[in-house]
PDB file of N, CA and C in Angstrom:
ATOM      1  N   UNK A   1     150.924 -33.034 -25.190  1.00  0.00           N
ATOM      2  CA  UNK A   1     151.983 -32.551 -26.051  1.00  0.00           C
ATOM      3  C   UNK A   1     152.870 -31.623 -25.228  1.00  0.00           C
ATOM      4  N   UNK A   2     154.342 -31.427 -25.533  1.00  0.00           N
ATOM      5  CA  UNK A   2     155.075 -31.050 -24.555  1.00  0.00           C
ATOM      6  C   UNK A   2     154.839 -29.369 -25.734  1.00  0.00           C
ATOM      7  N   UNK A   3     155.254 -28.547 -24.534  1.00  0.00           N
ATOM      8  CA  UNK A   3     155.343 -27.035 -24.870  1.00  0.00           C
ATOM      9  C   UNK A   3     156.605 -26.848 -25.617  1.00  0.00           C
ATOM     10  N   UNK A   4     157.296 -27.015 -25.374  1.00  0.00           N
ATOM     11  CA  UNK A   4     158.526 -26.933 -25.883  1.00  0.00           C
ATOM     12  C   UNK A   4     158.616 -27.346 -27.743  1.00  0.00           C
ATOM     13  N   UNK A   5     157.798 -28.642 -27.589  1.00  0.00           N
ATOM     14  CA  UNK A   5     157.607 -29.376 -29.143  1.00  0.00           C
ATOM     15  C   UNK A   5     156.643 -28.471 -29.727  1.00  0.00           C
ATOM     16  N   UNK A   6     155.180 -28.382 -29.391  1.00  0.00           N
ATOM     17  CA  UNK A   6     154.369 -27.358 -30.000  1.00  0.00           C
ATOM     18  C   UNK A   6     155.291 -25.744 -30.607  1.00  0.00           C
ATOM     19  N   UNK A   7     155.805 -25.055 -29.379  1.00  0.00           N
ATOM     20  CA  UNK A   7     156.516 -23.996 -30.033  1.00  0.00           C
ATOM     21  C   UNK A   7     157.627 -24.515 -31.119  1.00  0.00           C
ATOM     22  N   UNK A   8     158.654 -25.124 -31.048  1.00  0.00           N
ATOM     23  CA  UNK A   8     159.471 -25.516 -32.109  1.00  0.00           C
ATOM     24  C   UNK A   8     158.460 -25.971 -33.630  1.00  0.00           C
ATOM     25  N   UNK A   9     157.458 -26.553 -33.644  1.00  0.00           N
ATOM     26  CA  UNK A   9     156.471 -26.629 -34.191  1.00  0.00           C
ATOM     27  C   UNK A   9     155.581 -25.077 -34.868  1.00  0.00           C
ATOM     28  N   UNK A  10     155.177 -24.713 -34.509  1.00  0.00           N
ATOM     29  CA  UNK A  10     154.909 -23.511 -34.836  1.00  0.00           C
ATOM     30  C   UNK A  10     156.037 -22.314 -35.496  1.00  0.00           C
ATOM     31  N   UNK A  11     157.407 -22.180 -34.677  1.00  0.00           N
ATOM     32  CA  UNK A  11     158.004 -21.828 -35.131  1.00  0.00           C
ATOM     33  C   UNK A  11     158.303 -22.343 -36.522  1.00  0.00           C
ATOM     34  N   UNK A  12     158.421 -23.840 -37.181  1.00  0.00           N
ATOM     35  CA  UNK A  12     158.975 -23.889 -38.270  1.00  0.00           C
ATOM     36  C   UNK A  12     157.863 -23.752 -39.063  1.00  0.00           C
ATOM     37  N   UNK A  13     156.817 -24.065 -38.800  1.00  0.00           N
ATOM     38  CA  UNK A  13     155.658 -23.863 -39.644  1.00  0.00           C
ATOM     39  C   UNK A  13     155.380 -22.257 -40.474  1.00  0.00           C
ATOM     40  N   UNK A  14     155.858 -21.576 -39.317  1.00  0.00           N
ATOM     41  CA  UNK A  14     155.952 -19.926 -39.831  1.00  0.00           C
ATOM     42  C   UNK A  14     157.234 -19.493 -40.825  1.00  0.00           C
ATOM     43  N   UNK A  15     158.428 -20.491 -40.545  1.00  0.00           N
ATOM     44  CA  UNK A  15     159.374 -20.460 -41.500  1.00  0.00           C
ATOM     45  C   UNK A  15     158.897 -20.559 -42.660  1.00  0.00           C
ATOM     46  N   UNK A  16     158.260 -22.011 -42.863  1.00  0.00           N
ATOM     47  CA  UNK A  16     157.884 -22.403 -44.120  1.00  0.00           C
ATOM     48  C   UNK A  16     156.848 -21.867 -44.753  1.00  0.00           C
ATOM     49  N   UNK A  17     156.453 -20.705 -44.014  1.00  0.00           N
ATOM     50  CA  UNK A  17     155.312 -20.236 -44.386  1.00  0.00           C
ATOM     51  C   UNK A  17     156.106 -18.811 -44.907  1.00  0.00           C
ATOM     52  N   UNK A  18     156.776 -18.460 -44.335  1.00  0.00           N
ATOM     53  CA  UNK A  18     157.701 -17.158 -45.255  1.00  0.00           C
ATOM     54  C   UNK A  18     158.409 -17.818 -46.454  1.00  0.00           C
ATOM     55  N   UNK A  19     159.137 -19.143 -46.150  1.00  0.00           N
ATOM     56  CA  UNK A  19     159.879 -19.204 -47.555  1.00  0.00           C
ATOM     57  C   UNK A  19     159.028 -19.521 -48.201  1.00  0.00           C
ATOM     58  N   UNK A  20     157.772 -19.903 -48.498  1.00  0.00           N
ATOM     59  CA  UNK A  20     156.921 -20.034 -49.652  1.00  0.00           C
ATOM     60  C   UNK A  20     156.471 -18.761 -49.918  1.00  0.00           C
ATOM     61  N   UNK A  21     155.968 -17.961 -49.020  1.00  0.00           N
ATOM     62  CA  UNK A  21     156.085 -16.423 -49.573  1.00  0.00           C
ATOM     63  C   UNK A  21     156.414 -15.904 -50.109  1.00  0.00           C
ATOM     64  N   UNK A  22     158.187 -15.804 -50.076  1.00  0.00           N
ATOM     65  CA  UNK A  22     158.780 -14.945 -50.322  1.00  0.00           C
ATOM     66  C   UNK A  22     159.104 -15.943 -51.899  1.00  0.00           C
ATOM     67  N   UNK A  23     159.061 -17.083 -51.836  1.00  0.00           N
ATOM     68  CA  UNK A  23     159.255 -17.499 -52.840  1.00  0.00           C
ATOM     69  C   UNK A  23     158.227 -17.005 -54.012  1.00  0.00           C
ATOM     70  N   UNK A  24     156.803 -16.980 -53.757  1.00  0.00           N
ATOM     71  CA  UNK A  24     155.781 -17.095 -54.721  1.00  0.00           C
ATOM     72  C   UNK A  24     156.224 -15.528 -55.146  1.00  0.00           C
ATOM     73  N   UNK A  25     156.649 -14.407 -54.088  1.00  0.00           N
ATOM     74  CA  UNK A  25     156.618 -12.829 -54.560  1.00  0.00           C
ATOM     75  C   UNK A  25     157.597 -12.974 -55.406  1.00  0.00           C
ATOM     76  N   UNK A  26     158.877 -13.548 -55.297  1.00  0.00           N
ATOM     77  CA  UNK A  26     160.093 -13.630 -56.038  1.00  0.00           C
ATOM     78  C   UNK A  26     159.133 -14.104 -57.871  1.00  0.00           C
ATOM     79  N   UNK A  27     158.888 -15.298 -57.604  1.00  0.00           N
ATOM     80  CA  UNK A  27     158.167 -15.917 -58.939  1.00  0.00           C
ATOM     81  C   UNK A  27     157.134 -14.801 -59.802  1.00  0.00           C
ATOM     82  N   UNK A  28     156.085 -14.195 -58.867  1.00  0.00           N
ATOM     83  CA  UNK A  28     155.477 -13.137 -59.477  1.00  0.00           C
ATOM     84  C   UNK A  28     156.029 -11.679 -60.252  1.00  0.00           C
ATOM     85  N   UNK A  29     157.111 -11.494 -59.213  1.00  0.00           N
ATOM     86  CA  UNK A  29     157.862 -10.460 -59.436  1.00  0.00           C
ATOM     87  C   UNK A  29     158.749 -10.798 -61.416  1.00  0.00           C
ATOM     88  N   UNK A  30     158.943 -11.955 -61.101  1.00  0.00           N
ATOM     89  CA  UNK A  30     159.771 -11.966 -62.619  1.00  0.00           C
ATOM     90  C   UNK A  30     159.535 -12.272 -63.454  1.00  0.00           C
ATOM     91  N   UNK A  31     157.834 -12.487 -63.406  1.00  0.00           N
ATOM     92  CA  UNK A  31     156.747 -13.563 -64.634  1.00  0.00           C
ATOM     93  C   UNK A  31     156.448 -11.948 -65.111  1.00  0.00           C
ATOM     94  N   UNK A  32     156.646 -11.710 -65.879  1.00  0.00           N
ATOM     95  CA  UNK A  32     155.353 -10.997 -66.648  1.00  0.00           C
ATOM     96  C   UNK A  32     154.200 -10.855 -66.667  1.00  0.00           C
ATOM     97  N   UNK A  33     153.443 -10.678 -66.613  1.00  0.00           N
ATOM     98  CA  UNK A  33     151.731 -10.491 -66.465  1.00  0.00           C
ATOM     99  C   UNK A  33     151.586 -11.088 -67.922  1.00  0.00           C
ATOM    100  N   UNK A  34     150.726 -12.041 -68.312  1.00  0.00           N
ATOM    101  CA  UNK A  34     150.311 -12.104 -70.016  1.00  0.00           C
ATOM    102  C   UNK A  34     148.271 -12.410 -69.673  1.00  0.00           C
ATOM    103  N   UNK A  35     148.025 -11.535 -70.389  1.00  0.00           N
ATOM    104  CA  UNK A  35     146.865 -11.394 -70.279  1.00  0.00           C
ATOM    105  C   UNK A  35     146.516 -11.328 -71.616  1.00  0.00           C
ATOM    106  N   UNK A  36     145.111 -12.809 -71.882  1.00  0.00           N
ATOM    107  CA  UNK A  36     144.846 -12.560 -73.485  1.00  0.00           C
ATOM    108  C   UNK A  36     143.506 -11.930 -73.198  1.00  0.00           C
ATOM    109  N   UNK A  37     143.377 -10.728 -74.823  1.00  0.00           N
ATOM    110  CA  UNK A  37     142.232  -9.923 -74.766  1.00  0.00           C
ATOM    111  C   UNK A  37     140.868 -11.390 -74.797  1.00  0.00           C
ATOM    112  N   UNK A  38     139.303 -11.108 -74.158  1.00  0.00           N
ATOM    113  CA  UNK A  38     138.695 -12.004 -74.281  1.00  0.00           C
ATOM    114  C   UNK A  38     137.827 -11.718 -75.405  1.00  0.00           C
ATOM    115  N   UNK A  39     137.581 -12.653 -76.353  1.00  0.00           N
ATOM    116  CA  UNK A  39     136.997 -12.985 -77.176  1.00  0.00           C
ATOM    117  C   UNK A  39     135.248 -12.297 -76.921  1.00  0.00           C
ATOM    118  N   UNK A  40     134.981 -11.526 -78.100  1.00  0.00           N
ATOM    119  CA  UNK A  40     133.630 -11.351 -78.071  1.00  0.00           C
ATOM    120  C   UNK A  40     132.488 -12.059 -77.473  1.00  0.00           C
ATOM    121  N   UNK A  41     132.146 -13.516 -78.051  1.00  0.00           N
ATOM    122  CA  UNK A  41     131.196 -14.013 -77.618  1.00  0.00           C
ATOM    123  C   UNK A  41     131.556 -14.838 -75.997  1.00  0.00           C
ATOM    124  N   UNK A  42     132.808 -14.841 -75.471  1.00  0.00           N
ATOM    125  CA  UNK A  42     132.744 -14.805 -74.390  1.00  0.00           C
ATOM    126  C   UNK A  42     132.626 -13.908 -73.015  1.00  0.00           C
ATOM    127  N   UNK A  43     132.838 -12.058 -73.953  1.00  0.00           N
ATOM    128  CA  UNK A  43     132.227 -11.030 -73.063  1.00  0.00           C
ATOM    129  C   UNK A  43     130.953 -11.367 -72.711  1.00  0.00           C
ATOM    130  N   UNK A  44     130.283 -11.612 -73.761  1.00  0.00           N
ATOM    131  CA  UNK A  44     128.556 -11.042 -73.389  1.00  0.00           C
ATOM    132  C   UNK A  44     127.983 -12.393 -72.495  1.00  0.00           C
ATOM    133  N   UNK A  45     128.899 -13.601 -72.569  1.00  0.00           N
ATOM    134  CA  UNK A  45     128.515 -14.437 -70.961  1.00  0.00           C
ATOM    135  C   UNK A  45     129.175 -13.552 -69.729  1.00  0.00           C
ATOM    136  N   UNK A  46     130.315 -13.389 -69.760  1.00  0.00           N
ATOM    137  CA  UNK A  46     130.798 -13.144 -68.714  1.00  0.00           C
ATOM    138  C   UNK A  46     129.734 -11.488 -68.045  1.00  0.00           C
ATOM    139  N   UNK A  47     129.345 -11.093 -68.671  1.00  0.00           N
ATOM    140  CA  UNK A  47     128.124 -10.080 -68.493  1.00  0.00           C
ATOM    141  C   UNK A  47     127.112 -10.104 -67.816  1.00  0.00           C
ATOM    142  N   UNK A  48     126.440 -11.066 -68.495  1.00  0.00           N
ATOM    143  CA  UNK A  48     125.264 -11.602 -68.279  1.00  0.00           C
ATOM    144  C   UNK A  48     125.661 -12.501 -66.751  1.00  0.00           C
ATOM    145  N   UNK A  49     126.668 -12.987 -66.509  1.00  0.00           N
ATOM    146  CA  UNK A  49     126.623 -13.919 -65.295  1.00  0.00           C
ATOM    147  C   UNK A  49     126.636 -13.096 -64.014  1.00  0.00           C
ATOM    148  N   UNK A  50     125.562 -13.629 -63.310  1.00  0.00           N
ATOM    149  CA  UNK A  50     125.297 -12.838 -61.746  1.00  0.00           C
ATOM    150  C   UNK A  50     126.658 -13.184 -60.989  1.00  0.00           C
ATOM    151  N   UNK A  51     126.695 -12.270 -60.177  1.00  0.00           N
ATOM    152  CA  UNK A  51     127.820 -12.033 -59.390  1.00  0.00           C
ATOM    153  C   UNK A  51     127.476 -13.378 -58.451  1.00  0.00           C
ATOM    154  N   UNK A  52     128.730 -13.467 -57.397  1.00  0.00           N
ATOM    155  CA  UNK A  52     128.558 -14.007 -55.767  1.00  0.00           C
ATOM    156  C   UNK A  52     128.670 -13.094 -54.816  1.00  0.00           C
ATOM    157  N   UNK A  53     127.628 -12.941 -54.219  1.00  0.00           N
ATOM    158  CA  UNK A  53     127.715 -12.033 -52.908  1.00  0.00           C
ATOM    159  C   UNK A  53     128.132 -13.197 -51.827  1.00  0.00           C
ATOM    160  N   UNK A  54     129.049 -12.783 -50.943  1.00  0.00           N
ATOM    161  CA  UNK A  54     129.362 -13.815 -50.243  1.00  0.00           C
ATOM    162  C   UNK A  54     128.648 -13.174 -49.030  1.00  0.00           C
ATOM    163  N   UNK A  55     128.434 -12.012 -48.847  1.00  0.00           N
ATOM    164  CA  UNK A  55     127.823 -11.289 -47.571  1.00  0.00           C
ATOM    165  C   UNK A  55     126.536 -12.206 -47.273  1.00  0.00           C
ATOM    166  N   UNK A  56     126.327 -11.821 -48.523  1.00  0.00           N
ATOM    167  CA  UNK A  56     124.473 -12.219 -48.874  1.00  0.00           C
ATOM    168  C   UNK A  56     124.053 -14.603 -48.591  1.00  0.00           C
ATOM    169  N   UNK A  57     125.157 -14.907 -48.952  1.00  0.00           N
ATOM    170  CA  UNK A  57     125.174 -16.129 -48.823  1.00  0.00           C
ATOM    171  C   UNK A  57     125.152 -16.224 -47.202  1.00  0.00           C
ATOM    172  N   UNK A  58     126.396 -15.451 -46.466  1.00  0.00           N
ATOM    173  CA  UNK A  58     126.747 -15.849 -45.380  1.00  0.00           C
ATOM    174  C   UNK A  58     125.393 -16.075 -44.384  1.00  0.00           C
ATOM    175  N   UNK A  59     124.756 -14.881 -44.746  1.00  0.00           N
ATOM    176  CA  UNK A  59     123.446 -14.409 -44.355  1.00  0.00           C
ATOM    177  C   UNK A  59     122.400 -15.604 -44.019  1.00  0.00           C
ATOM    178  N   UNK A  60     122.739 -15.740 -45.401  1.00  0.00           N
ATOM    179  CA  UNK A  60     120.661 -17.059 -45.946  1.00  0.00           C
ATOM    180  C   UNK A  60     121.737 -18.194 -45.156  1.00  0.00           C
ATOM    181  N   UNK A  61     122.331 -18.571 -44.722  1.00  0.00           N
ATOM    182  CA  UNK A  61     123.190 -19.900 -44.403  1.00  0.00           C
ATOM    183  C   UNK A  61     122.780 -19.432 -42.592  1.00  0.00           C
ATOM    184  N   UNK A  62     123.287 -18.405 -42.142  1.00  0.00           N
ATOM    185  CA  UNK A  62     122.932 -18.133 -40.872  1.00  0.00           C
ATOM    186  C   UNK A  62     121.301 -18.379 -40.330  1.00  0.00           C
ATOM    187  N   UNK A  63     120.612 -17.690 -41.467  1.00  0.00           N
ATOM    188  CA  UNK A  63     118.993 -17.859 -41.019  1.00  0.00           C
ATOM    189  C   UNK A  63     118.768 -19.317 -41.328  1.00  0.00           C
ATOM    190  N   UNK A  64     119.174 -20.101 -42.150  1.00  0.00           N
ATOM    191  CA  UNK A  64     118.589 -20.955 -42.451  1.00  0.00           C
ATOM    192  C   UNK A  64     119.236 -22.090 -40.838  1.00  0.00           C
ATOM    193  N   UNK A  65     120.338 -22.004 -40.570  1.00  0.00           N
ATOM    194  CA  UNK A  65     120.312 -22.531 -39.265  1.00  0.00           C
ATOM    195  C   UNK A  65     119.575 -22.168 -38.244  1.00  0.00           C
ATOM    196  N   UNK A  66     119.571 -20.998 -37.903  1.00  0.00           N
ATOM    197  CA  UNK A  66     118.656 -20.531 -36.798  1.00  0.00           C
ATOM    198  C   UNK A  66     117.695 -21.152 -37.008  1.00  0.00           C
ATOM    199  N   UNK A  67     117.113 -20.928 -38.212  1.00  0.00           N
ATOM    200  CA  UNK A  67     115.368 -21.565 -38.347  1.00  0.00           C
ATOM    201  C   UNK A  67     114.995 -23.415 -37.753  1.00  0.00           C
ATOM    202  N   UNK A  68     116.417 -24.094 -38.328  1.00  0.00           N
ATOM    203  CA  UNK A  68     116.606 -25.665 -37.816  1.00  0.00           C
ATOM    204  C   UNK A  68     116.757 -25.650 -36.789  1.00  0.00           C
ATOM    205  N   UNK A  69     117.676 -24.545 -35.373  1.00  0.00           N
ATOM    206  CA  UNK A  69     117.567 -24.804 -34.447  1.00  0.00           C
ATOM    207  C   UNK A  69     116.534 -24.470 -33.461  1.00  0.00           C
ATOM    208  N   UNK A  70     115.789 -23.110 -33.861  1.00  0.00           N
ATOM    209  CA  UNK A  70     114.347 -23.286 -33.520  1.00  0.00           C
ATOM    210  C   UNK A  70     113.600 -24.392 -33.930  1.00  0.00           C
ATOM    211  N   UNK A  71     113.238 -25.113 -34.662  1.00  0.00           N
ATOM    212  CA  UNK A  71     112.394 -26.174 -35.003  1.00  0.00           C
ATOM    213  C   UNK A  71     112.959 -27.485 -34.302  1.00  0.00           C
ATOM    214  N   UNK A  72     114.040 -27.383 -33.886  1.00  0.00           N
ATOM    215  CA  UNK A  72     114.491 -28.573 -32.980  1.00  0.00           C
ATOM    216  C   UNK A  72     114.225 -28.566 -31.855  1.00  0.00           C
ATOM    217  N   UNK A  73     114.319 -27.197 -31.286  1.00  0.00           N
ATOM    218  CA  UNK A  73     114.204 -26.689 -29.889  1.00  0.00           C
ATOM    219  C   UNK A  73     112.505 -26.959 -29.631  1.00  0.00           C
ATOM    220  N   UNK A  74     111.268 -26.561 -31.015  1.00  0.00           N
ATOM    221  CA  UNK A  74     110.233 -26.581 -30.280  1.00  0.00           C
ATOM    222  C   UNK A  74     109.809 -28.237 -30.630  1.00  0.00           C
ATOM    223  N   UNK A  75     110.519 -28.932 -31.524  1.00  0.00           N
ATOM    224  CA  UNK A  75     109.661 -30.310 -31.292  1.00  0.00           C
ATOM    225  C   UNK A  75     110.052 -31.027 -29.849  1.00  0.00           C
ATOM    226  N   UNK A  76     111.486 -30.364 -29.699  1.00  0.00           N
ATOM    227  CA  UNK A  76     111.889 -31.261 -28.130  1.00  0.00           C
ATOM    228  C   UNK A  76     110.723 -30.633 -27.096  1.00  0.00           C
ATOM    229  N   UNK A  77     110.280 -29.222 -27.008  1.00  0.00           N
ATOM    230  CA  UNK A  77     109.701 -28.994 -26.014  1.00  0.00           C
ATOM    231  C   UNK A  77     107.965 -29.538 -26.152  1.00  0.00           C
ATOM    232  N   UNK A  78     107.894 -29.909 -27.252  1.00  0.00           N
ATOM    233  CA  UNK A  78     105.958 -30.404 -27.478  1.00  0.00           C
ATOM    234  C   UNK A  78     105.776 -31.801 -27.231  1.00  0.00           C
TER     235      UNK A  78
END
């Protein structure tokens, strides 16, 4: 790929990446917020439902590879 094309490339990509920006702030800016109050029996789910820790996911996803690539590593070596 020529350098020249990649930068012209990038450059417009960042254009279009401000005018959708600036577009979505423009759109937010003049919507109103409408927020409906939530209904009783849908508080006491939204309560009761456990959070997502994403820390905590990232975590068990990391060990759980390590653990496959140790177990790969020792069947290749036995």
């Amino acid at each position: 790929m020529n350098v020249d094309s990649l930068i012209k490339g990038v450059l417009r990509a960042n254009a279009n990446r401000e005018k959708r920006q600036s577009k979505q702030h423009t759109n937010t800016v003049s919507k109103p917020a409408s927020v409906e109050p939530v209904s009783s029996e849908h508080a006491s789910v939204l309560a009761v439902a456990p959070t997502f820790d994403l820390e905590l996911y990232r975590i068990e996803i990391i060990s759980k590879a390590i653990a496959h690539i140790m177990n790969n590593q020792q069947e290749g070596n036995e």
